[in-house]
Protein backbone atom coordinates (compact mmCIF):
# COMPACT_ATOMS: atom_id res chain seq x y z
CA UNK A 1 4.21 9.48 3.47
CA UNK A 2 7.69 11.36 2.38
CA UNK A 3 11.25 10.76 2.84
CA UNK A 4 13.66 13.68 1.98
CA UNK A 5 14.92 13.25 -1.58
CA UNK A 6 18.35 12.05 -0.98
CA UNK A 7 17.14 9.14 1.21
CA UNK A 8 14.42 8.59 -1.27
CA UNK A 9 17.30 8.32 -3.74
CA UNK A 10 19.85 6.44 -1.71
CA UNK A 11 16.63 3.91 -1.59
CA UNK A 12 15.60 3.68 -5.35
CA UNK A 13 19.18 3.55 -6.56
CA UNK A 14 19.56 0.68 -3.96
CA UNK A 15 16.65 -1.01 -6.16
CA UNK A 16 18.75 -0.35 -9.26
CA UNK A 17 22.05 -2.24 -8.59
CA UNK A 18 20.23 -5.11 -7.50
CA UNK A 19 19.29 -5.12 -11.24
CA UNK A 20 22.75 -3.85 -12.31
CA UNK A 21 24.35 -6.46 -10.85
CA UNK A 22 27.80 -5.52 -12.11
CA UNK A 23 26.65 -3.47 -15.62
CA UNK A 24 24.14 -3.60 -18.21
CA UNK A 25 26.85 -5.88 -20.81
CA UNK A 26 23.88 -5.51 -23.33
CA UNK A 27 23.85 -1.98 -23.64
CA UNK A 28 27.38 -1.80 -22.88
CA UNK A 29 28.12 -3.34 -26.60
CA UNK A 30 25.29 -2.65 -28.34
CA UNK A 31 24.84 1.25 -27.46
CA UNK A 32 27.64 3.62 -28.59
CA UNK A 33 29.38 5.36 -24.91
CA UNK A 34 28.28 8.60 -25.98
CA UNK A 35 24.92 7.84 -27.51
CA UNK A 36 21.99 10.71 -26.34
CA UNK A 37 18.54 9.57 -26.71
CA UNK A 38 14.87 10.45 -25.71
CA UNK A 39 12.45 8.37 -24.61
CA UNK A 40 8.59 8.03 -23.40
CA UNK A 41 7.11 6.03 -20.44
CA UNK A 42 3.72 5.65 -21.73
CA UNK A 43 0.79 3.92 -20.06
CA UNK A 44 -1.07 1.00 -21.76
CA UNK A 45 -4.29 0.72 -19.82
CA UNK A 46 -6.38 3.06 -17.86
CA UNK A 47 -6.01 3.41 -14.16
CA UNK A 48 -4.47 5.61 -12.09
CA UNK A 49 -0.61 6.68 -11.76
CA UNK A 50 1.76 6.16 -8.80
CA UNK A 51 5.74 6.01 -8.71
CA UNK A 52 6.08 9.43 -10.75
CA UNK A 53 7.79 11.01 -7.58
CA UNK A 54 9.97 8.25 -7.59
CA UNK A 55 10.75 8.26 -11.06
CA UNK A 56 11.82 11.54 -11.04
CA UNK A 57 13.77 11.20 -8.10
CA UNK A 58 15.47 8.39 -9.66
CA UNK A 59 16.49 10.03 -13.03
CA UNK A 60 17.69 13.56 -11.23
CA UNK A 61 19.66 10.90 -9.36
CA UNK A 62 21.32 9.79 -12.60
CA UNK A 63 21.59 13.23 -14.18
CA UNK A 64 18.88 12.07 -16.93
CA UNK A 65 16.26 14.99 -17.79
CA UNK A 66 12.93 14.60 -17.49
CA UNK A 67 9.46 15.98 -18.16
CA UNK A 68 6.13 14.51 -15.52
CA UNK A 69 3.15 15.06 -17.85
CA UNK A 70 0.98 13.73 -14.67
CA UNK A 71 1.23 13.69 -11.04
CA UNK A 72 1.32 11.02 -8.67
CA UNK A 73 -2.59 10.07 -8.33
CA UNK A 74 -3.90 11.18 -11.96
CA UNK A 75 -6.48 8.89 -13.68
CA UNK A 76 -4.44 8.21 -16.59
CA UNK A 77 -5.78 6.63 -20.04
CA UNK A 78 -4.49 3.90 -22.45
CA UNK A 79 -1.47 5.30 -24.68
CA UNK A 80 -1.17 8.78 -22.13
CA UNK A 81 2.44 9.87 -21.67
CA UNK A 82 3.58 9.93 -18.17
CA UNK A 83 7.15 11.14 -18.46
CA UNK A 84 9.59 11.82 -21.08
CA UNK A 85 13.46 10.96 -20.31
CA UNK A 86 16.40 12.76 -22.45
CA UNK A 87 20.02 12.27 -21.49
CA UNK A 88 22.79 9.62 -21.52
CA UNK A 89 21.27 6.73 -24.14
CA UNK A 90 23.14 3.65 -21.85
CA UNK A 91 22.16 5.48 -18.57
CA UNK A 92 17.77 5.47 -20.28
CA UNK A 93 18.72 1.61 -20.92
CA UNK A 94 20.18 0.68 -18.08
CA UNK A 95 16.92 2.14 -15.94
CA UNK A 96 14.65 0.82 -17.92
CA UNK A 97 13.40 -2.10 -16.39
CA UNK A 98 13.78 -0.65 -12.55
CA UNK A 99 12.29 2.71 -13.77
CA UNK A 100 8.96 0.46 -15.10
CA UNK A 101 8.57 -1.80 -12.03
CA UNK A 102 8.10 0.63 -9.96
CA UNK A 103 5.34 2.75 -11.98
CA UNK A 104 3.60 -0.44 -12.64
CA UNK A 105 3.68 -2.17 -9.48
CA UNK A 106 2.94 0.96 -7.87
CA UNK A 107 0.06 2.17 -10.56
CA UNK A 108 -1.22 -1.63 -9.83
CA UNK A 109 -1.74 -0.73 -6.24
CA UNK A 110 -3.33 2.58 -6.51
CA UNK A 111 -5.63 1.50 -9.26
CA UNK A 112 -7.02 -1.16 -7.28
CA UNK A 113 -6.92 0.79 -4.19
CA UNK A 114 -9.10 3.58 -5.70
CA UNK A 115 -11.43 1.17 -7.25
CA UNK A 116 -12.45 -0.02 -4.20
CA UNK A 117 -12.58 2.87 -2.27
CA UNK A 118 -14.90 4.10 -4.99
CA UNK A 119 -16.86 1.32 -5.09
CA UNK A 120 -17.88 1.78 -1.34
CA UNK A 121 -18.14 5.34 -1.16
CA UNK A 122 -20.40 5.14 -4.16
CA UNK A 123 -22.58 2.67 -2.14
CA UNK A 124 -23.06 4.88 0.11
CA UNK A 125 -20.81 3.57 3.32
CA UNK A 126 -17.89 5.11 5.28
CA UNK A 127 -15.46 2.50 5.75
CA UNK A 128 -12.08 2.86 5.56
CA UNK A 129 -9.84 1.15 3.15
CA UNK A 130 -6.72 0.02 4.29
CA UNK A 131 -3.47 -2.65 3.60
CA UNK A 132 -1.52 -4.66 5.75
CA UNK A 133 1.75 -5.54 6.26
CA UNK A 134 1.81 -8.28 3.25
CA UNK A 135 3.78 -5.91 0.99
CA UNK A 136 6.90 -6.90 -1.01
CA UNK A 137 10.33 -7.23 1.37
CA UNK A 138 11.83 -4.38 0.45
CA UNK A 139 9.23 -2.59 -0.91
CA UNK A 140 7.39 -1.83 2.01
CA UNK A 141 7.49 2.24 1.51
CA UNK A 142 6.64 1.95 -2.23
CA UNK A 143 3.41 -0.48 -1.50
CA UNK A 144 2.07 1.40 1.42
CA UNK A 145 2.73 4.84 -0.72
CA UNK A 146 0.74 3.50 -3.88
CA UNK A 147 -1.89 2.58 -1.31
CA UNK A 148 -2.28 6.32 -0.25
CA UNK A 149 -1.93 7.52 -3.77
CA UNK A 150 -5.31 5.32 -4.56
CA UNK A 151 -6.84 7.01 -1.01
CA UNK A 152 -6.48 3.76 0.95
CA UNK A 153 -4.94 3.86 4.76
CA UNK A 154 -1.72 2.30 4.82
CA UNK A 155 -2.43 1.06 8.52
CA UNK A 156 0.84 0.20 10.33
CA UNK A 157 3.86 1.25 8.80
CA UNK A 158 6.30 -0.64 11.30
CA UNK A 159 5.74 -2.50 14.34
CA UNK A 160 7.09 0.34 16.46
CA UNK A 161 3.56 2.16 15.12
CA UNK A 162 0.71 1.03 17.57
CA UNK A 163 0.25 -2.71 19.31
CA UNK A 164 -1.47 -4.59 17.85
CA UNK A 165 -2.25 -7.90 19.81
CA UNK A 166 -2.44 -11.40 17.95
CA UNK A 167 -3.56 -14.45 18.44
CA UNK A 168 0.42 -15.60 18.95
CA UNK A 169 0.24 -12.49 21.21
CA UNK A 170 -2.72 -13.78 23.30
CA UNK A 171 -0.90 -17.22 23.59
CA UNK A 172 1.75 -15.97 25.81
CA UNK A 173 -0.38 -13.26 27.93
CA UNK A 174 -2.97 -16.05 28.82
CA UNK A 175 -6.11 -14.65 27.54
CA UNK A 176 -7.27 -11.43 25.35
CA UNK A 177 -8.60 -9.49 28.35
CA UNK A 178 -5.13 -10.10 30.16
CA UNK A 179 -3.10 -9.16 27.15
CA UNK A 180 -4.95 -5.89 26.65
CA UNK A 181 -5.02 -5.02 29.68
CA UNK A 182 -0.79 -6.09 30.05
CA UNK A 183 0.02 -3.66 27.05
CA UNK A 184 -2.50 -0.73 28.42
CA UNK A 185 -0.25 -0.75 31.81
CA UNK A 186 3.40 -0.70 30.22
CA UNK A 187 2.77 0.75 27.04
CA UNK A 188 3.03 4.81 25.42
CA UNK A 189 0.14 6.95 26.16
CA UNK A 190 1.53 7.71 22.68
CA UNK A 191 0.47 3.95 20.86
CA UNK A 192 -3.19 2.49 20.33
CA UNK A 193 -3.84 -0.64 21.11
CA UNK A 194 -5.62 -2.89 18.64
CA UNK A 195 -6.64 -6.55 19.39
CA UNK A 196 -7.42 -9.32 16.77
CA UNK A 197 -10.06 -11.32 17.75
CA UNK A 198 -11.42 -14.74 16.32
CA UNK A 199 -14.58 -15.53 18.23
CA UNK A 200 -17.47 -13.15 19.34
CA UNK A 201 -16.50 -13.91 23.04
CA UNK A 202 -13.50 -12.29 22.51
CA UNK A 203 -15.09 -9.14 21.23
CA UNK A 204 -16.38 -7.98 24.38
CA UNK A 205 -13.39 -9.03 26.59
CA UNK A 206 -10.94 -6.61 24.08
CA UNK A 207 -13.73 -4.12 24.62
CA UNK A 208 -14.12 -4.68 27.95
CA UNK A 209 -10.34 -4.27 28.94
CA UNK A 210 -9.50 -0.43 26.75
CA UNK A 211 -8.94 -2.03 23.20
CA UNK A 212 -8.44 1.01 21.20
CA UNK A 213 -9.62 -0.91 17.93
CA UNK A 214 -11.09 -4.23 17.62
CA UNK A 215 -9.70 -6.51 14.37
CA UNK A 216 -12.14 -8.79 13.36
CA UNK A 217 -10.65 -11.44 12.00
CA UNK A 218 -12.00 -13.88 9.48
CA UNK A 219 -15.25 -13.26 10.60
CA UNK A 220 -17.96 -13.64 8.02
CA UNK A 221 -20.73 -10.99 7.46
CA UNK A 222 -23.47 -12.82 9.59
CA UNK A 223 -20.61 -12.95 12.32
CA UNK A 224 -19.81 -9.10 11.97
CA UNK A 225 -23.36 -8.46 12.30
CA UNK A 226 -23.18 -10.05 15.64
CA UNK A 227 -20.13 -8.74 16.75
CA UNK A 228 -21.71 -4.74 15.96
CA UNK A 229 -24.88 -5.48 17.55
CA UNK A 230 -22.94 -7.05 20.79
CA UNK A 231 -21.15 -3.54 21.26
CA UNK A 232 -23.95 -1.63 20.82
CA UNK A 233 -25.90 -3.32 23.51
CA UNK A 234 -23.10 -2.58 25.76
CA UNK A 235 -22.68 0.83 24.60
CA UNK A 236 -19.11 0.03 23.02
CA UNK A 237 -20.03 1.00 19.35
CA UNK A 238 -18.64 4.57 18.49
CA UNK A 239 -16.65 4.41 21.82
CA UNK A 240 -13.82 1.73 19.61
CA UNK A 241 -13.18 1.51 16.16
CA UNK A 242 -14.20 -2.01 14.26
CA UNK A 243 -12.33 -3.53 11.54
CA UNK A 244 -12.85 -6.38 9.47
CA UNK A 245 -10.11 -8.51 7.91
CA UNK A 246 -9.41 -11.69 6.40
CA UNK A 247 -10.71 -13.17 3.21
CA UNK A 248 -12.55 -9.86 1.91
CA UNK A 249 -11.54 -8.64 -1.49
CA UNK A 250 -13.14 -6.19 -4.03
CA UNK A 251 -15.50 -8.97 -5.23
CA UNK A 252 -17.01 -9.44 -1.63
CA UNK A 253 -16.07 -5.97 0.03
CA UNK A 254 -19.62 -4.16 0.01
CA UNK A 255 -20.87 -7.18 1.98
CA UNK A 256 -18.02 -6.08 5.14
CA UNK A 257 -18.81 -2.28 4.47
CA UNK A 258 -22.82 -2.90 4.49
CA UNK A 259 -22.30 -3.91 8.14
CA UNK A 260 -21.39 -0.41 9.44
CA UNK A 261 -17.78 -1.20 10.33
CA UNK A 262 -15.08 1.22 10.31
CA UNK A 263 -12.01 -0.07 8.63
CA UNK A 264 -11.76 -3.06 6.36
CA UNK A 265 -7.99 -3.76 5.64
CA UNK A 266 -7.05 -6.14 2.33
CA UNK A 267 -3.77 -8.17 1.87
CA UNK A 268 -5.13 -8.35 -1.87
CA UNK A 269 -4.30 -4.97 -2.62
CA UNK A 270 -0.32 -5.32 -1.78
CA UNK A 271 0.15 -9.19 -1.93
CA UNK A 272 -1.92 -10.13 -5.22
CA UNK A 273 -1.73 -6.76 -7.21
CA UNK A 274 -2.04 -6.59 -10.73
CA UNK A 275 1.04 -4.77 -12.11
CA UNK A 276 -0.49 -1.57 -14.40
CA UNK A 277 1.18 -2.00 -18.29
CA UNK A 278 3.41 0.63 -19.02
CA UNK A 279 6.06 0.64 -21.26
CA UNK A 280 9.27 2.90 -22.38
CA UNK A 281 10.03 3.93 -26.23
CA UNK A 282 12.92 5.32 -27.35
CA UNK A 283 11.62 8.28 -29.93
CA UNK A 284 14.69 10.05 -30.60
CA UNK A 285 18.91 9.29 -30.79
């Protein structure tokens, strides 16, 4: 993923007056006007590091200087320096807490994302990790970023990025086959098409009618089992992608990835993050 730097910025600093509101009145009194200081984001806790781009992004943006001691995707270590700020004391203040959010929600992501994708490489399977759309409003770029930092997939970016048909979908088209085979007549040889399915009847029918990928959804292992061994008797398997999502987190995820599949996507990994401890010190005014 990458945005230009001044849309990047026009983003981020969007992010910042939210906090603003209409001034930091703290700092304001407290901090002389022309007050210089240093400071130190430093990380508390191993993991790895995400939302340095941004960061620096978002200081040249407020004419603060700034020195990256690691790069976006670094395995960082408890009490590492990531970046070092010097400038305008209120302006360091006044970022703080925006500055931090993003570094640790986004650290949060890409640690857990790399953990897992770890853990099932190491086991010896070739699934691909990847999110979903339950990110943060507004944070949607940041979450799905972090994910790719950690070596995850962010899947669909926006809804305009492939079809992907749903049970609400189905609903209206009458039926999977007819739904499939609706959005393979009108849509972009451009766009996959991707069908969640529910039941291992409905496996074959997505097949059957020129799903692209096949979303199995809340199926357990046994069930996936079933579902991969249904496509390969009708010569399906290899010929469309299989992914696995629903209830699966890092605890249970080798169980999903054991069953040959392709992609397993996790909510967890955008929805229920951890946020990585970092923290900013003032060293020198």
């Amino acid at each position: 993923m990458f945005l230009p730097r001044g849309i990047l910025a026009e983003k981020l600093l969007w992010v910042l007056a939210e906090d603003l509101g209409q001034g930091d009145v703290t700092t304001a009194l407290v901090v002389p006007s022309r007050a210089k200081a240093e400071a130190r984001v430093i990380a508390k806790e191993a993991g790895v590091a995400a939302g340095i781009e941004e960061a620096e992004v978002l200081l040249d943006a407020l004419e603060l200087g700034f020195k990256a001691y690691v790069g976006d995707g670094a395995d960082v270590m408890p009490w590492q320096t990531l970046l070092e700020i010097s400038g305008d004391a209120r302006t360091i203040l006044s970022v703080e807490r925006t500055l931090l959010n993003l570094i640790s929600r986004m650290s949060g992501i890409a640690t857990a994302t790399r953990r897992i994708v770890e853990k099932i490489k190491s086991s010896g399977y070739k699934a691909r990790v990847a999110c979903t759309r339950k990110t943060a409003p507004g944070l949607m770029y940041f979450d799905k970023k972090a994910v790719l930092v950690g070596g995850g997939d962010p899947h669909r970016l926006h809804l305009d990025d492939m079809l992907l048909i749903k049970d609400n979908h189905v609903v209206f088209a009458g039926g999977v086959e007819n739904a499939v085979k609706i959005a393979r007549e009108k849509a972009s040889f451009s766009k996959k098409i991707e069908v969640e399915v529910s039941n291992l009847g409905d496996v074959l029918a997505a097949a059957k009618a020129g799903a692209d990928i096949i979303m199995l959804d809340n199926f357990s292992p046994n069930m996936v089992d079933e579902a991969i061994n249904l496509l390969r008797k009708e010569g399906f398997l290899g010929k469309v992608l299989v992914e696995v999502s629903g209830r699966i987190t890092a605890e249970n995820v080798i169980d999903f990835a054991s069953r040959g599949v392709d992609i397993i996507s996790l909510g967890e990994i955008t929805h229920s993050v951890k946020a990585f401890d970092v923290s900013l010190e003032i060293i020198k005014q």
